[in-house]
Protein backbone atom coordinates (compact mmCIF):
# COMPACT_ATOMS: atom_id res chain seq x y z
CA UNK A 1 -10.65 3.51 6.71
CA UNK A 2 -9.68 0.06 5.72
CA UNK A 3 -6.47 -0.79 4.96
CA UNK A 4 -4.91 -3.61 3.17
CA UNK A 5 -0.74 -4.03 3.19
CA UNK A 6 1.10 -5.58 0.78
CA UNK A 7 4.77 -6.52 1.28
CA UNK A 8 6.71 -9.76 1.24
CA UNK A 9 8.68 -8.83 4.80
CA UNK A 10 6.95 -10.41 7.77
CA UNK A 11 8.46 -7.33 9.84
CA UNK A 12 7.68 -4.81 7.87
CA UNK A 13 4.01 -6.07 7.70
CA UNK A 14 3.96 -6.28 11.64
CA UNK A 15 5.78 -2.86 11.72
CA UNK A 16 2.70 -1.66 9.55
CA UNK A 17 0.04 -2.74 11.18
CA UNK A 18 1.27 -1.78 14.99
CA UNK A 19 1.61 2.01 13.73
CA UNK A 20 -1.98 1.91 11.80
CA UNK A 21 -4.22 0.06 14.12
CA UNK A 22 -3.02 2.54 16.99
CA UNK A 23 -4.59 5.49 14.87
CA UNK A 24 -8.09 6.04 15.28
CA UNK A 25 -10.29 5.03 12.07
CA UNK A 26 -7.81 3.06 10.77
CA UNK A 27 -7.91 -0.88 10.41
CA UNK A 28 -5.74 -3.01 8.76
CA UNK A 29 -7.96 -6.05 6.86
CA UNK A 30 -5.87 -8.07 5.28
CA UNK A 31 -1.97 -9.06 4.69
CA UNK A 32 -0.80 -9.86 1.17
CA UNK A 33 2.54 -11.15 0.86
CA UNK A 34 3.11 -11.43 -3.04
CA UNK A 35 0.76 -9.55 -6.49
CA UNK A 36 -1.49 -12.75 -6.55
CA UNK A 37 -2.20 -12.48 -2.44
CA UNK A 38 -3.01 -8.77 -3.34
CA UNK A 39 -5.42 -9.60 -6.18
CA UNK A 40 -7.17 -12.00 -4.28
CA UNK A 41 -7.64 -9.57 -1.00
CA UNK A 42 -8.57 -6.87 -3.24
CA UNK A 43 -11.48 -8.87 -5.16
CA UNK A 44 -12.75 -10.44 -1.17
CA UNK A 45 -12.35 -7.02 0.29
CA UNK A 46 -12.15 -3.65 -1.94
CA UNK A 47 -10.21 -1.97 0.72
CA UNK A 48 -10.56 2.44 0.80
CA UNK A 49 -6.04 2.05 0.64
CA UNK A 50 -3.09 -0.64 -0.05
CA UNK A 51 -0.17 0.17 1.30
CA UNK A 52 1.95 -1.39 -1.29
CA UNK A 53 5.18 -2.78 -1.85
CA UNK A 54 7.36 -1.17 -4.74
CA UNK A 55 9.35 -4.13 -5.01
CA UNK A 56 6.33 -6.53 -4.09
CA UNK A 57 7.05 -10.33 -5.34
CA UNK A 58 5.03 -10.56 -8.78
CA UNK A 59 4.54 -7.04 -9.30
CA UNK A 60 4.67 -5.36 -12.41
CA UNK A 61 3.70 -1.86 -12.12
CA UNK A 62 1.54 -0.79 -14.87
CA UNK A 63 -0.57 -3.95 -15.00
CA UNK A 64 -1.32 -4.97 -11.25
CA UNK A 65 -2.00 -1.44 -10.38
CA UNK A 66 -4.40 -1.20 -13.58
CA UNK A 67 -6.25 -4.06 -12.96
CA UNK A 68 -6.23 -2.80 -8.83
CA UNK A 69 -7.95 0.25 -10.13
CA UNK A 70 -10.22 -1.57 -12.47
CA UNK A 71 -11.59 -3.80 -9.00
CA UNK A 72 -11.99 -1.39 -6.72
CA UNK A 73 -12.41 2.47 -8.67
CA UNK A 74 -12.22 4.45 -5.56
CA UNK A 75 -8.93 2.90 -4.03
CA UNK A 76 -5.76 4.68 -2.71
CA UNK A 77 -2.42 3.34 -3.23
CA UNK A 78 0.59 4.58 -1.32
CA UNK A 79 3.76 2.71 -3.04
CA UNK A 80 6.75 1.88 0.07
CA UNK A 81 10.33 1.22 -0.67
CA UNK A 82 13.37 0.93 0.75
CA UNK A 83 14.73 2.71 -2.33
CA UNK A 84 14.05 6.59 -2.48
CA UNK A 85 14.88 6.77 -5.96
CA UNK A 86 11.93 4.48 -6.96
CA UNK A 87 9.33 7.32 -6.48
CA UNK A 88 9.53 8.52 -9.62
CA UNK A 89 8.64 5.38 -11.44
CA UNK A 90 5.90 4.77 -8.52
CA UNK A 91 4.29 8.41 -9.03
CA UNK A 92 4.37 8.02 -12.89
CA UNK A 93 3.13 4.55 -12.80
CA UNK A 94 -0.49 5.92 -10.73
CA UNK A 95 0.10 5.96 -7.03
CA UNK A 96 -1.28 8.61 -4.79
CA UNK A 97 1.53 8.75 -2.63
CA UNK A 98 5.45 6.97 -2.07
CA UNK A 99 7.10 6.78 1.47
CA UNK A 100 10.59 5.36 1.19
CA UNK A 101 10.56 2.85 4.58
CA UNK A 102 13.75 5.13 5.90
CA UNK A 103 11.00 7.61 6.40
CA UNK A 104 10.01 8.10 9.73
CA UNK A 105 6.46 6.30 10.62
CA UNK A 106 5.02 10.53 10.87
CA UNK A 107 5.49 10.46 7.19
CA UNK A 108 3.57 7.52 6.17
CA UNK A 109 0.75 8.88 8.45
CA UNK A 110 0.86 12.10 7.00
CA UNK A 111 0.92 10.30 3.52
CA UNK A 112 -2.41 8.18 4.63
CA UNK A 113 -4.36 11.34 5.46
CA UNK A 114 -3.54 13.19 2.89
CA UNK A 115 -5.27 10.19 0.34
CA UNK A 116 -7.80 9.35 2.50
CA UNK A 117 -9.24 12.21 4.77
């Protein structure tokens, strides 16, 4: 599965991509660090899952994750936040999944399965 992660945190990026490329099938493509970055990797690359910001740097949720949909059809989104309460707005708005970045890293994993078998 290819995976494309979108956050403006260099650590949290590096954090990402240490726990995914350890898990077999899984390989990170790209880094995006703002909505325009993510645009741009997503019309290069059509990645099977984004692993995306909630609070991402140019991001307004209905439209970017619209026009994400509209590039690539088949594409998973898991939405990330340091703020629990935001995965209401993030479920409403179209993602397949939130993880709040308090989670433990078992949680994301489990989230990444479960959209992408």
């Amino acid at each position: 599965m290819r995976v494309l992660l979108a956050d403006d945190q260099a650590k949290v990026r590096s954090a990402l991509r240490l726990l995914l490329e350890q898990q077999p099938g899984l390989q990170v493509i790209g880094e995006a660090v703002d909505a325009q970055g993510l645009l741009d990797w997503i019309k290069v690359t059509c990645p099977d899952l984004v692993l995306l910001d909630w609070e991402l740097p140019g991001f307004q949720a209905d439209d970017l994750l619209l026009t994400l949909f509209d590039l690539c059809p088949n594409l998973a989104v898991i939405a990330l936040s340091g703020r629990p309460e935001a995965s209401r707005a993030a479920l409403a708005a179209g993602v397949d999944a939130f993880v709040s970045k308090g989670d433990p890293p078992d949680r994301l994993l489990a989230a990444v399965r479960g959209c992408c078998p």
